[in-house]
C-alpha atoms as a PDB file:
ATOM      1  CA  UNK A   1     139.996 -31.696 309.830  1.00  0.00           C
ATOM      2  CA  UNK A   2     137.329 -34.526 309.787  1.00  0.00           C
ATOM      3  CA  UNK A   3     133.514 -33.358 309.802  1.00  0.00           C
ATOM      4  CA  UNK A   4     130.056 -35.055 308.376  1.00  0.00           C
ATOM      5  CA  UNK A   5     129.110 -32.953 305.910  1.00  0.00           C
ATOM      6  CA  UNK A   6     125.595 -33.312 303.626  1.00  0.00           C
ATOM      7  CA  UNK A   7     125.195 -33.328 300.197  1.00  0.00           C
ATOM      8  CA  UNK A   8     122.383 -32.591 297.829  1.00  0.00           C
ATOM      9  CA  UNK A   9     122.070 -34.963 294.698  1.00  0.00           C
ATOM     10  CA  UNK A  10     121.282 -33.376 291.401  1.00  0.00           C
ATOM     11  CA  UNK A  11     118.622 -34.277 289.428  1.00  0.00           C
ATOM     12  CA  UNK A  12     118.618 -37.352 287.207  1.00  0.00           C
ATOM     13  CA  UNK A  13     119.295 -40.887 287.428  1.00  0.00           C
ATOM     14  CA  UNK A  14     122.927 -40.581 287.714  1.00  0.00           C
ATOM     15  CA  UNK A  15     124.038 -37.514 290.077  1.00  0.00           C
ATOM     16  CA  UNK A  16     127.908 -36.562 290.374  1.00  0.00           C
ATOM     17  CA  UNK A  17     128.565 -34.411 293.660  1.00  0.00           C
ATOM     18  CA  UNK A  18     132.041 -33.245 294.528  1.00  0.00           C
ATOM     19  CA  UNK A  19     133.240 -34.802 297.905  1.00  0.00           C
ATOM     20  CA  UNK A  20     136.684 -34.566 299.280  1.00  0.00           C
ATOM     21  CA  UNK A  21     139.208 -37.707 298.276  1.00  0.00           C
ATOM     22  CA  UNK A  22     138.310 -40.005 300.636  1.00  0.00           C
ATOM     23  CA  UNK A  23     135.366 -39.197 302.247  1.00  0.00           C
ATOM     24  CA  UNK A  24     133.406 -41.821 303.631  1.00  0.00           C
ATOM     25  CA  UNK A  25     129.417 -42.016 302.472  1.00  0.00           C
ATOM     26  CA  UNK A  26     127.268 -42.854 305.239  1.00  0.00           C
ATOM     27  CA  UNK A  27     123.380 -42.791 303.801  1.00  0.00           C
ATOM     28  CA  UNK A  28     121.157 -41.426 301.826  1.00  0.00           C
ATOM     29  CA  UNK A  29     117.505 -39.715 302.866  1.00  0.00           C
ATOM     30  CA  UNK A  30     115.289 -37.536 301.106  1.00  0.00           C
ATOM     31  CA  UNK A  31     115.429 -33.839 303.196  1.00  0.00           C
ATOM     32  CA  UNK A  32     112.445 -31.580 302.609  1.00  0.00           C
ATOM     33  CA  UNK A  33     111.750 -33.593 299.413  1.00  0.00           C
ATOM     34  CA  UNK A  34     114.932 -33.450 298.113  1.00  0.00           C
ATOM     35  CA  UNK A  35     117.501 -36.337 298.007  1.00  0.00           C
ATOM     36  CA  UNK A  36     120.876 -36.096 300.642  1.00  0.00           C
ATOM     37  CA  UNK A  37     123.596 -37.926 301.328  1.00  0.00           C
ATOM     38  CA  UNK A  38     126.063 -37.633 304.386  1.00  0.00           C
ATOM     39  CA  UNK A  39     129.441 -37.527 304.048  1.00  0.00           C
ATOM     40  CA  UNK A  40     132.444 -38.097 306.326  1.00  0.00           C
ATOM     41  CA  UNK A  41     135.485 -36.313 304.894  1.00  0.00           C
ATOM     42  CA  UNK A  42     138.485 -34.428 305.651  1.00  0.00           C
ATOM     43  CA  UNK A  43     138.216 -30.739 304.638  1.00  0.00           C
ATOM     44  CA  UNK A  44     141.294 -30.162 303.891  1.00  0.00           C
ATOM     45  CA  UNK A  45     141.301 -32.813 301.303  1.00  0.00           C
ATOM     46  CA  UNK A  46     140.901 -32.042 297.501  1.00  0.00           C
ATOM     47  CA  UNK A  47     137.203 -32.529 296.117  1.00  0.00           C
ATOM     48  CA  UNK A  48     136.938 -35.760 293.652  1.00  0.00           C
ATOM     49  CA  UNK A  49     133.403 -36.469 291.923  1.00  0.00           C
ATOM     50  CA  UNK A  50     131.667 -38.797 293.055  1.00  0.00           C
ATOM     51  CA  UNK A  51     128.617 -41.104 290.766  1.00  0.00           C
ATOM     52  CA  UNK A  52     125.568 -42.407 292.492  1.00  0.00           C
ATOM     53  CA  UNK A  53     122.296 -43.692 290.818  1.00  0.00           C
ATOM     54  CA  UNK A  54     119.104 -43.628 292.123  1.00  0.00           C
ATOM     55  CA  UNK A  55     116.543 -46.257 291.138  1.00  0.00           C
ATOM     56  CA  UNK A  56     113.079 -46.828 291.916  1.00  0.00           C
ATOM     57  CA  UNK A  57     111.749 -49.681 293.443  1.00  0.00           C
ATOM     58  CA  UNK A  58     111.099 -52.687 290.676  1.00  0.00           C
ATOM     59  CA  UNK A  59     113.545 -51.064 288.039  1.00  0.00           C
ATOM     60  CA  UNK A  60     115.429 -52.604 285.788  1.00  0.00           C
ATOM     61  CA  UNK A  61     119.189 -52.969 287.010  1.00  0.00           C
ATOM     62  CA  UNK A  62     121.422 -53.917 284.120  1.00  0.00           C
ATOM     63  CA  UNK A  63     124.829 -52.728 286.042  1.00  0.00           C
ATOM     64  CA  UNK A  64     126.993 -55.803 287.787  1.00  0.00           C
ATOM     65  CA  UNK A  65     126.198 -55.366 291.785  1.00  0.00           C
ATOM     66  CA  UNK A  66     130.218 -55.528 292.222  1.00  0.00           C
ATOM     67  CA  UNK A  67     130.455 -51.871 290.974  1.00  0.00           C
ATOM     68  CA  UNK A  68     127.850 -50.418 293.140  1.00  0.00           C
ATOM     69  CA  UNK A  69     127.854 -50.117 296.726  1.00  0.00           C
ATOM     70  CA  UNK A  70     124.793 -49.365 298.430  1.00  0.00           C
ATOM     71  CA  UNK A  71     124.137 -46.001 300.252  1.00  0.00           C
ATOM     72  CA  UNK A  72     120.516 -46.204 301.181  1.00  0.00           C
ATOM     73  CA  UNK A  73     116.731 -46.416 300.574  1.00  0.00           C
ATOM     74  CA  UNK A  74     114.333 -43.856 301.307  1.00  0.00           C
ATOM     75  CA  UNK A  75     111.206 -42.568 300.168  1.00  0.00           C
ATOM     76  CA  UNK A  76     108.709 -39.596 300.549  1.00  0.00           C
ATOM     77  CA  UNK A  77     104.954 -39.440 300.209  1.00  0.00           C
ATOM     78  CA  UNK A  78     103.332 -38.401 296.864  1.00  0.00           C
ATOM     79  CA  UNK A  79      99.673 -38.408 295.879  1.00  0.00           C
ATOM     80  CA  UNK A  80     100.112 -41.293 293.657  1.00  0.00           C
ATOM     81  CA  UNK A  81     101.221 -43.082 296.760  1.00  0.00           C
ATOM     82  CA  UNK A  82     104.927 -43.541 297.954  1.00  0.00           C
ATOM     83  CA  UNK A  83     107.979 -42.972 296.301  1.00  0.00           C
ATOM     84  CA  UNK A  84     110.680 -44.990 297.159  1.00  0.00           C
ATOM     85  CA  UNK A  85     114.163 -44.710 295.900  1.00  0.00           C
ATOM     86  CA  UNK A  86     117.815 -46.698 296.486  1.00  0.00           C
ATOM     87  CA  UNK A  87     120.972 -44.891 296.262  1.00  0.00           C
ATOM     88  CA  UNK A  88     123.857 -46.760 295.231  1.00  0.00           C
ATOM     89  CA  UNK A  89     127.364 -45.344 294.660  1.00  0.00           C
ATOM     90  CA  UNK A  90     129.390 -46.273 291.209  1.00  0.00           C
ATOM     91  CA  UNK A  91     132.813 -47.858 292.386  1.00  0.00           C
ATOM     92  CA  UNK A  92     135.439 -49.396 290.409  1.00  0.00           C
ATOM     93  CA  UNK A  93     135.606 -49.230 286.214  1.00  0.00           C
ATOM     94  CA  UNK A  94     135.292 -52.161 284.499  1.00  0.00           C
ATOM     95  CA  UNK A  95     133.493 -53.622 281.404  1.00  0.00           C
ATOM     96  CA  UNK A  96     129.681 -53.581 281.895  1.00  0.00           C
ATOM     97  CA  UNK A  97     129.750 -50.852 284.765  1.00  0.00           C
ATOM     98  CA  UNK A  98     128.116 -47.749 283.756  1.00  0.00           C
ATOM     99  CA  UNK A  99     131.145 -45.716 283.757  1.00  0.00           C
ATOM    100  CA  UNK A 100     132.505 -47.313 281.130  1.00  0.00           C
ATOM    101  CA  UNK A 101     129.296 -47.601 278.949  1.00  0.00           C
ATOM    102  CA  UNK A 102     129.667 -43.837 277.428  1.00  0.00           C
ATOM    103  CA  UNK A 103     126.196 -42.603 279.345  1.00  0.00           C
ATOM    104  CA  UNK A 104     127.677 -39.263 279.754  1.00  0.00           C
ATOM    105  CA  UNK A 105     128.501 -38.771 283.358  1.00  0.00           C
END
């Protein structure tokens, strides 16, 4: 049974949310403040966890782009001005990813 389905990503720089095998990501947006993806999965599938990273605007990016795929940029409005974050997804393990660089996620 296919539905979209949103997600809220933990806090920190590298968020793991449970999605069912399969599902297909289709953005990211902060909601209320808070920072969402969309999801569209099968229900009936078994939940796998799934590693994004957020990063700010200008931030250093030491992971190979071929094991991140892009979800989406957003940003919100702060008093210090705005806040703008990308959300990539971790895919693939392989030597320099962060996966496989024992950050603890």
């Amino acid at each position: 049974m296919m539905r979209t389905w949103k997600y809220i990503l933990p806090s920190g720089e590298f968020p793991v949310v449970k999605i069912p095998r399969g599902g297909k990501v289709l953005g990211f947006r902060f909601l209320n403040k808070v920072p969402t993806i969309w999801a569209y999965v099968n229900i009936t599938e078994p939940e796998e966890l799934r590693k994004f990273w957020m990063v700010e605007t200008g931030q250093k990016m030491e992971i190979d782009p071929k094991y991140l795929s892009f979800v989406g940029t957003d940003y919100m409005d702060t008093p210090d001005g705005p806040y703008i974050i990308h959300c990539y997804e971790l895919v693939l393990l392989g030597k320099g990813n962060i996966l496989s660089m024992g950050m603890g996620i």
